[in-house]
PDB file of N, CA and C in Angstrom:
ATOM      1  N   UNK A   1      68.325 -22.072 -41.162  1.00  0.00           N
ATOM      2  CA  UNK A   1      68.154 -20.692 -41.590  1.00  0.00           C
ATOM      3  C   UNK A   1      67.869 -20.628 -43.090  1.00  0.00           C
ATOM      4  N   UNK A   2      68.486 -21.686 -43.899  1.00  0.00           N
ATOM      5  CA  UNK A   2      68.568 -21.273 -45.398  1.00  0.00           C
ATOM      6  C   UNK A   2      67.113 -22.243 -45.923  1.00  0.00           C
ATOM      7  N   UNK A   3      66.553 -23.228 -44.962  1.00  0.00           N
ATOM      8  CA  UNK A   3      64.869 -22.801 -45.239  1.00  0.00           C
ATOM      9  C   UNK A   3      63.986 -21.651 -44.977  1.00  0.00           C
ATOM     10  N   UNK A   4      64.505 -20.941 -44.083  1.00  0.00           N
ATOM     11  CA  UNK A   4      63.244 -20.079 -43.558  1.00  0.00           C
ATOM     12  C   UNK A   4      63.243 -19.124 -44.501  1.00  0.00           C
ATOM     13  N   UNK A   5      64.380 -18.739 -45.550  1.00  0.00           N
ATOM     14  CA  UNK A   5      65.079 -17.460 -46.863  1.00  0.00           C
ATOM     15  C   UNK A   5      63.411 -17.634 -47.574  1.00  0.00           C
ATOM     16  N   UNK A   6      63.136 -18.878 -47.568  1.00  0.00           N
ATOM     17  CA  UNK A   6      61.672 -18.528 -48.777  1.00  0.00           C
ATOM     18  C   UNK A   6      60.287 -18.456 -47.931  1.00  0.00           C
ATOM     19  N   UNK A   7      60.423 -18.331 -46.767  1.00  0.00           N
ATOM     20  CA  UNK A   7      59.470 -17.680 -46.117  1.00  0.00           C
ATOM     21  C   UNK A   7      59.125 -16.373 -45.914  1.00  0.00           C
ATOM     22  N   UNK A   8      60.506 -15.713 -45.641  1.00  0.00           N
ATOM     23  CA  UNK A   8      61.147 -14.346 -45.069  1.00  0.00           C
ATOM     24  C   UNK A   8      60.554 -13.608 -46.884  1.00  0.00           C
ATOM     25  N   UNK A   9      60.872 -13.954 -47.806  1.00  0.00           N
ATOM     26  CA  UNK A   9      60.562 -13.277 -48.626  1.00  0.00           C
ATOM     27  C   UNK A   9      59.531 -13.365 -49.043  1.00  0.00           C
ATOM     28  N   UNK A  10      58.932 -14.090 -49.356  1.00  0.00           N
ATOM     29  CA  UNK A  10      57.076 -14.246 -49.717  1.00  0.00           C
ATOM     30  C   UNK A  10      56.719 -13.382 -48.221  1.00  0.00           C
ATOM     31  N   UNK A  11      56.954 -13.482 -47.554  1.00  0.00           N
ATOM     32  CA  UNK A  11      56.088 -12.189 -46.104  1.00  0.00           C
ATOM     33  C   UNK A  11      56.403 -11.228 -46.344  1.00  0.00           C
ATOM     34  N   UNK A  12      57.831 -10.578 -46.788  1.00  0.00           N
ATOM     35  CA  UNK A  12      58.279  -9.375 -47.138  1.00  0.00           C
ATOM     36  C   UNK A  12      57.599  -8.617 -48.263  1.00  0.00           C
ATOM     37  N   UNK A  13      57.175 -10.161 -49.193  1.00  0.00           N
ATOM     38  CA  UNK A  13      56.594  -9.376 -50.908  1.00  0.00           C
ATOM     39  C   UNK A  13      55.305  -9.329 -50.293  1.00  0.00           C
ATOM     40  N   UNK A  14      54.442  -9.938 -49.272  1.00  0.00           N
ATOM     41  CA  UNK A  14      53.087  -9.935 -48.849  1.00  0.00           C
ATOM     42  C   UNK A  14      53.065  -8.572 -48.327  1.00  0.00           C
ATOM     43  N   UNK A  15      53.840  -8.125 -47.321  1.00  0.00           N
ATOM     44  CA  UNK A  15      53.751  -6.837 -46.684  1.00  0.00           C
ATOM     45  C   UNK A  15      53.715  -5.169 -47.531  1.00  0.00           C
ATOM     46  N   UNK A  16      54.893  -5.609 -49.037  1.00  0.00           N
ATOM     47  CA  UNK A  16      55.144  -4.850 -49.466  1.00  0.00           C
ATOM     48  C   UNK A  16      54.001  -4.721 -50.174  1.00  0.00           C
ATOM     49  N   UNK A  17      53.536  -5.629 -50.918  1.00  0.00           N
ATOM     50  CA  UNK A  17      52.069  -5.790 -51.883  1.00  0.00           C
ATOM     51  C   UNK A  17      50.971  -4.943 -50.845  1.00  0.00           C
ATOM     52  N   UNK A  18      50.901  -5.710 -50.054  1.00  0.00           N
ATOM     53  CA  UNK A  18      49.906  -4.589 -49.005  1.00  0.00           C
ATOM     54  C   UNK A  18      50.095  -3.305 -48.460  1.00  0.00           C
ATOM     55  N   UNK A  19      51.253  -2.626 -48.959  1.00  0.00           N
ATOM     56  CA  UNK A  19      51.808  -1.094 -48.589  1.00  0.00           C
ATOM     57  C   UNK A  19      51.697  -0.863 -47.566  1.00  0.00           C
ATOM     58  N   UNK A  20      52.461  -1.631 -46.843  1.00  0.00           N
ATOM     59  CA  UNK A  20      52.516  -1.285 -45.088  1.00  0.00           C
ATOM     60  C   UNK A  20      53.954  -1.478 -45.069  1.00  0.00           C
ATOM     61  N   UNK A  21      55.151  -1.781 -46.052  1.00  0.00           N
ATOM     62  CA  UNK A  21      56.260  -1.407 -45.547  1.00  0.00           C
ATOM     63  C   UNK A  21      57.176   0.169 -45.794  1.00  0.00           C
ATOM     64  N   UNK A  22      58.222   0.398 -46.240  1.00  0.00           N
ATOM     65  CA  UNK A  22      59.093   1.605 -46.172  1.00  0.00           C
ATOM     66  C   UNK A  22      59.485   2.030 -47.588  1.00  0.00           C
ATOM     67  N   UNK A  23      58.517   2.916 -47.994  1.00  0.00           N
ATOM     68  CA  UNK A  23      58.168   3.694 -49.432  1.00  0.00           C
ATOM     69  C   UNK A  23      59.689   3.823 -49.804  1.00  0.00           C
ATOM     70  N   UNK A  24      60.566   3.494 -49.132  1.00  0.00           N
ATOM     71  CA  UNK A  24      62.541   3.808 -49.643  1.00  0.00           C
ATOM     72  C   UNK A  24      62.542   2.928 -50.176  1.00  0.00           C
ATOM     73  N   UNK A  25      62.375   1.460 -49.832  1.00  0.00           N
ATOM     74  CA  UNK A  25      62.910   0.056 -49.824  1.00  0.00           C
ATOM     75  C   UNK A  25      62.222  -0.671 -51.102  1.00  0.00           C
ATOM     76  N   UNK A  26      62.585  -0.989 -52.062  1.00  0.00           N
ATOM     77  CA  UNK A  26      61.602  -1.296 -53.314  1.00  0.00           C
ATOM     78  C   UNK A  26      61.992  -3.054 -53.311  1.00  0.00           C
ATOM     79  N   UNK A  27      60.033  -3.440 -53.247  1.00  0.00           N
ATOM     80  CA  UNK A  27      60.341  -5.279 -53.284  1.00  0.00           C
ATOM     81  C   UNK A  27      59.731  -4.973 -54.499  1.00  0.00           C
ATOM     82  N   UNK A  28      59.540  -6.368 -54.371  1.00  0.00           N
ATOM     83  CA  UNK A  28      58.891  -7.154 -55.482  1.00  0.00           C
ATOM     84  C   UNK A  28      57.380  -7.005 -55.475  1.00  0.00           C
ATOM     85  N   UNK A  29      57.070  -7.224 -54.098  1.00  0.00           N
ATOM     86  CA  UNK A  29      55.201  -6.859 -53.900  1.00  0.00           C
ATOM     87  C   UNK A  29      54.701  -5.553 -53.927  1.00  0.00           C
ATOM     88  N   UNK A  30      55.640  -4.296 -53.791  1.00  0.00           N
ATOM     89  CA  UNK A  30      55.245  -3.489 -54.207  1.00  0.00           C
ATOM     90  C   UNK A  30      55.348  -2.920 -55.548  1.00  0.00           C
ATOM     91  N   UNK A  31      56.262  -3.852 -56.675  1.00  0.00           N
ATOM     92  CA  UNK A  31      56.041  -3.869 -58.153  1.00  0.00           C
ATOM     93  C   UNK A  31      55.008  -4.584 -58.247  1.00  0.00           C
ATOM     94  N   UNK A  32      54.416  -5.783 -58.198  1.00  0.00           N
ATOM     95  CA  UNK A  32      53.367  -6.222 -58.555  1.00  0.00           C
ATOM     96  C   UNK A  32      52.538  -5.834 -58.138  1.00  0.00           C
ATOM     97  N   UNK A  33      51.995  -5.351 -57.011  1.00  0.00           N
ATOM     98  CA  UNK A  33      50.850  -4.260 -56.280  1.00  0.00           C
ATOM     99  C   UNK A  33      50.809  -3.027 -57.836  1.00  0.00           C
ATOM    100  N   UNK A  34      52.116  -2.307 -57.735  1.00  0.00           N
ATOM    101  CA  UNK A  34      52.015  -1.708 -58.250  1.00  0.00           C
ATOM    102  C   UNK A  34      51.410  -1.587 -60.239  1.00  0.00           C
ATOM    103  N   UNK A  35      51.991  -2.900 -60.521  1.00  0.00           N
ATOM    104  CA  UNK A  35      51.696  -3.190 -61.915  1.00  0.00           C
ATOM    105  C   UNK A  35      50.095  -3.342 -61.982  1.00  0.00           C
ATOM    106  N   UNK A  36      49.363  -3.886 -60.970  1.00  0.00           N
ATOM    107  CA  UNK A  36      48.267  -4.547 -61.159  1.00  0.00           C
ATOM    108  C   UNK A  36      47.433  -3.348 -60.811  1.00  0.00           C
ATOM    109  N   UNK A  37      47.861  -2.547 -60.358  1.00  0.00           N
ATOM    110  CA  UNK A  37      46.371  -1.481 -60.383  1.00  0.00           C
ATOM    111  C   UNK A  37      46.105  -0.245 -61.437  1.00  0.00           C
ATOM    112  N   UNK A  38      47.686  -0.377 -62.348  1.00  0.00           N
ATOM    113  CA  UNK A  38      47.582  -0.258 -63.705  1.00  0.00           C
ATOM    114  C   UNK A  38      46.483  -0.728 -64.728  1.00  0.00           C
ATOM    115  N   UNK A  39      47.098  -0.659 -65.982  1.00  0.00           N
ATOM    116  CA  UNK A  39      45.864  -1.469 -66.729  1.00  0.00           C
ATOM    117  C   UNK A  39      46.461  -2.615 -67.120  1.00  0.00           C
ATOM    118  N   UNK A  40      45.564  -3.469 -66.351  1.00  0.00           N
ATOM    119  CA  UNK A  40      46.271  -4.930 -66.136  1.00  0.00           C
ATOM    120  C   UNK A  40      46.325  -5.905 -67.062  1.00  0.00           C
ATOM    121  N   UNK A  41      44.812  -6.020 -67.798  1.00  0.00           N
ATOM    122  CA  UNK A  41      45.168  -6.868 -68.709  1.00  0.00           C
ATOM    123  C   UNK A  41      45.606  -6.545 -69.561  1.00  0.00           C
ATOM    124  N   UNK A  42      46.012  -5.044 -69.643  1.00  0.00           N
ATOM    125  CA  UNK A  42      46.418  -4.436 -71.012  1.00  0.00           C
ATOM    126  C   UNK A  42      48.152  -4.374 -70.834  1.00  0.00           C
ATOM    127  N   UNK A  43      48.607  -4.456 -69.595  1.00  0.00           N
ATOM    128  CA  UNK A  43      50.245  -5.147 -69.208  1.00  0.00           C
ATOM    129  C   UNK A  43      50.761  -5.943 -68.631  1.00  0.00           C
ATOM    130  N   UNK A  44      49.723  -6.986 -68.857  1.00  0.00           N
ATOM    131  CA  UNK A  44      49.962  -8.596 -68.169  1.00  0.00           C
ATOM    132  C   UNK A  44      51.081  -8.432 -68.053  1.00  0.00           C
ATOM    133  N   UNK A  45      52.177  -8.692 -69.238  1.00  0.00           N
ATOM    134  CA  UNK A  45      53.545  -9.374 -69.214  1.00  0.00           C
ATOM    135  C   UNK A  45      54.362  -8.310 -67.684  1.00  0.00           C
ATOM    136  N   UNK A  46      53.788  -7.206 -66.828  1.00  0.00           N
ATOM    137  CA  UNK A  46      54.050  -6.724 -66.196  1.00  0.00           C
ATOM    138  C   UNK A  46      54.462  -7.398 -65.129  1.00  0.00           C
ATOM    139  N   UNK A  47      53.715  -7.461 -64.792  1.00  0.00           N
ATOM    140  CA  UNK A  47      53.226  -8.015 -63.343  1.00  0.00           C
ATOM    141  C   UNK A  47      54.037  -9.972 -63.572  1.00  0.00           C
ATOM    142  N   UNK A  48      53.586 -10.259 -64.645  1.00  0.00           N
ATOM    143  CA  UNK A  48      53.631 -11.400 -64.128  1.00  0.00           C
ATOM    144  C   UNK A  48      55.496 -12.049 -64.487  1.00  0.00           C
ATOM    145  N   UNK A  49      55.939 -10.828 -65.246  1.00  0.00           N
ATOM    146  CA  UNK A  49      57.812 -10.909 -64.726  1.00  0.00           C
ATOM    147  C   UNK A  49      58.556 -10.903 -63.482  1.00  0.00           C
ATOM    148  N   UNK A  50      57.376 -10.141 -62.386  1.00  0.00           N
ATOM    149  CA  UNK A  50      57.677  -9.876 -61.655  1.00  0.00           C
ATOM    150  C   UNK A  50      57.536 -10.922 -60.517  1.00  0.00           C
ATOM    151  N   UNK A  51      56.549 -11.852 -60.883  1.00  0.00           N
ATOM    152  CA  UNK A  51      56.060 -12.957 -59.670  1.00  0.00           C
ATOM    153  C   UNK A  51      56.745 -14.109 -60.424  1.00  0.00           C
ATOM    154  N   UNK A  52      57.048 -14.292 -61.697  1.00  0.00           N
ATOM    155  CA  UNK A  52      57.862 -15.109 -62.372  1.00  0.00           C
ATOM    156  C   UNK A  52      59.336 -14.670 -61.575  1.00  0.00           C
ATOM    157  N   UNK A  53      60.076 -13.489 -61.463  1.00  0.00           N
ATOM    158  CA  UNK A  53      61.258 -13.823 -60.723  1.00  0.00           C
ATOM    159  C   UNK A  53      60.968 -13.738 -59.123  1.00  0.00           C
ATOM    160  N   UNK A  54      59.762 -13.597 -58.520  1.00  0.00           N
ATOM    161  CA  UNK A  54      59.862 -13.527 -57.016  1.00  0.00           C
ATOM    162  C   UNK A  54      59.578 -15.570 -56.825  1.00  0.00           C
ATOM    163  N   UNK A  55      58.732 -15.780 -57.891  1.00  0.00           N
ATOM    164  CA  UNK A  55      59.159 -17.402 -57.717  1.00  0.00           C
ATOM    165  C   UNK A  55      60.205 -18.028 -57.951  1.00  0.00           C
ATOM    166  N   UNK A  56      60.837 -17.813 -58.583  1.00  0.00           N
ATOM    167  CA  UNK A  56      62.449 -18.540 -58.890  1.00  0.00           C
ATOM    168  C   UNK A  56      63.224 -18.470 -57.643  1.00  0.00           C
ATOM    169  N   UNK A  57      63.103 -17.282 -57.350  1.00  0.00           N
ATOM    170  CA  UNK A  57      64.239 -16.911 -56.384  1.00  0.00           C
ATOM    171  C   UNK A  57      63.989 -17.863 -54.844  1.00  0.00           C
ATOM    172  N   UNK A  58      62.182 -17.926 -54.731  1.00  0.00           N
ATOM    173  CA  UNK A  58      61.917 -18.231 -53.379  1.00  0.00           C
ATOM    174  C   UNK A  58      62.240 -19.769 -53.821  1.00  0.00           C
ATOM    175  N   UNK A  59      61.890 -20.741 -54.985  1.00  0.00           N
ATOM    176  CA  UNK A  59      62.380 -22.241 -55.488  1.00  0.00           C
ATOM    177  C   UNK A  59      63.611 -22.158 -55.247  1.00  0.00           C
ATOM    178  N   UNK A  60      64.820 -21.470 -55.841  1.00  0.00           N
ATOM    179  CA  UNK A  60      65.691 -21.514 -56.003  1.00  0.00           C
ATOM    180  C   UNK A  60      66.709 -21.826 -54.461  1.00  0.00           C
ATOM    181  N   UNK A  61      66.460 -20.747 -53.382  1.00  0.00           N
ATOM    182  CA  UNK A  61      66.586 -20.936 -52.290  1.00  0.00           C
ATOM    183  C   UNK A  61      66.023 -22.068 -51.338  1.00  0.00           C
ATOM    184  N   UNK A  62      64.965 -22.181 -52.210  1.00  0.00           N
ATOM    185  CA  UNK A  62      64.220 -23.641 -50.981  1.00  0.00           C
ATOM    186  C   UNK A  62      65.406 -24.744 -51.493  1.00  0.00           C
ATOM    187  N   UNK A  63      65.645 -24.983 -52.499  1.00  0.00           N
ATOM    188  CA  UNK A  63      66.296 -25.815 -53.483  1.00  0.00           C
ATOM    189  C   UNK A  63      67.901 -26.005 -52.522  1.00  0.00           C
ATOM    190  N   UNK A  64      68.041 -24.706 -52.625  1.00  0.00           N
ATOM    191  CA  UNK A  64      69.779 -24.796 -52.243  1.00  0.00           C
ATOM    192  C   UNK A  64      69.426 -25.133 -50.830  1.00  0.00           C
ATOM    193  N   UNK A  65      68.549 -24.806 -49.818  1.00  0.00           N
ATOM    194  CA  UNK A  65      68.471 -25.600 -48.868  1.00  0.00           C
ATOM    195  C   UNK A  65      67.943 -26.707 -48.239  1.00  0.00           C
ATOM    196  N   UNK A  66      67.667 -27.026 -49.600  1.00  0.00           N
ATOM    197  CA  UNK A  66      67.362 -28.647 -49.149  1.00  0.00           C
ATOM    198  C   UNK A  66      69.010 -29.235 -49.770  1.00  0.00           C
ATOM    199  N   UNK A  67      69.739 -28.885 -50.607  1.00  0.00           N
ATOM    200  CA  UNK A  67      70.924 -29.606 -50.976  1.00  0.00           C
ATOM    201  C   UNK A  67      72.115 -28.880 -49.739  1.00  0.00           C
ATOM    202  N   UNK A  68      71.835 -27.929 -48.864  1.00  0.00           N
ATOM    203  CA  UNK A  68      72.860 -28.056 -48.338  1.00  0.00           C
ATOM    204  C   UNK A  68      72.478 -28.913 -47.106  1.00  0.00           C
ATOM    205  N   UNK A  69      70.899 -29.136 -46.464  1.00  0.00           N
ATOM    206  CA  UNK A  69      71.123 -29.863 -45.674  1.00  0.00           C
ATOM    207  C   UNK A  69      71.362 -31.176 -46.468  1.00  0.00           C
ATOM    208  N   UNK A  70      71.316 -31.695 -47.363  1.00  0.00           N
ATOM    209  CA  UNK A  70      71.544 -33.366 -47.571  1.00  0.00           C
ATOM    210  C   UNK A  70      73.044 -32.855 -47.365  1.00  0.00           C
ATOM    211  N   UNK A  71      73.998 -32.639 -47.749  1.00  0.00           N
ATOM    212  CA  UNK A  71      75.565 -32.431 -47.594  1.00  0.00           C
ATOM    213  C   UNK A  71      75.836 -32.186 -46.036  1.00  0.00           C
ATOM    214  N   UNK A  72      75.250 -31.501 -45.625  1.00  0.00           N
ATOM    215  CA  UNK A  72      75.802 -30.779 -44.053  1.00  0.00           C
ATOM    216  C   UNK A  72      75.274 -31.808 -43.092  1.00  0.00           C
ATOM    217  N   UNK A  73      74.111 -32.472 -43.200  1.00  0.00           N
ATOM    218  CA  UNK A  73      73.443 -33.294 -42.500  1.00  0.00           C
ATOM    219  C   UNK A  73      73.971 -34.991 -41.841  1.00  0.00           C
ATOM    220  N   UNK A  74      74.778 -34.976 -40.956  1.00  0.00           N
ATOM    221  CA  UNK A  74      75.623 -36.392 -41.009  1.00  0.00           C
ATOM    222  C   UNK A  74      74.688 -37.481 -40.207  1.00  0.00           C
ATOM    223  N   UNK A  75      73.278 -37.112 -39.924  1.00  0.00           N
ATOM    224  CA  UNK A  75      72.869 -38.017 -39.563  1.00  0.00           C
ATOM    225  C   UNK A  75      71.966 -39.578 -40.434  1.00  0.00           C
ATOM    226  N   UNK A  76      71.994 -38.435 -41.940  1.00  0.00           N
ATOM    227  CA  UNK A  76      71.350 -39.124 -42.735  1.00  0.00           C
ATOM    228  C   UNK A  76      72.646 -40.266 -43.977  1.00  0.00           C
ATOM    229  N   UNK A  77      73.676 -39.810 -43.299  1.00  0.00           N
ATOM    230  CA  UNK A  77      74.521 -40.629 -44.421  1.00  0.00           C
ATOM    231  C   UNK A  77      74.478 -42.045 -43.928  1.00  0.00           C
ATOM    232  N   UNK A  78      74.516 -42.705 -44.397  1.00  0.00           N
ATOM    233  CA  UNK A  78      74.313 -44.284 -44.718  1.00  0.00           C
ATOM    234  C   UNK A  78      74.663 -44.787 -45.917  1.00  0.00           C
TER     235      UNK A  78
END
């Protein structure tokens, strides 16, 4: 499950970027959707705070689940 966390969210920020999800619910793809049809090169640092923390978060999680399967995983200890 704690690989699939950085899938689930890059589809969520894809959906939201493409404004097909729930105008309540505020991601990340609908800030960067939103930054970029602004004036973009004139607020780079916008947009790209925003895909700067939607990448950390999706690394960050791939990360912790690759270290919890090496720990949880007893087929690989040797």
């Amino acid at each position: 499950m704690s690989r699939q966390i950085p899938l689930f969210l890059l589809t969520e920020a894809a959906v939201a970027y493409l404004d097909l999800n729930n105008l309540l619910l505020p991601s990340w793809g609908e800030i960067i959707a939103l930054e970029l049809s602004k004036e973009f090169p004139a607020t780079w640092w916008a947009s790209t705070a925003a895909v700067t923390l939607l990448a950390l978060t999706v690394v960050s999680f791939s990360v912790l689940g690759d270290a919890l399967r090496d720990v949880l995983d007893p087929k690989e200890s040797a």
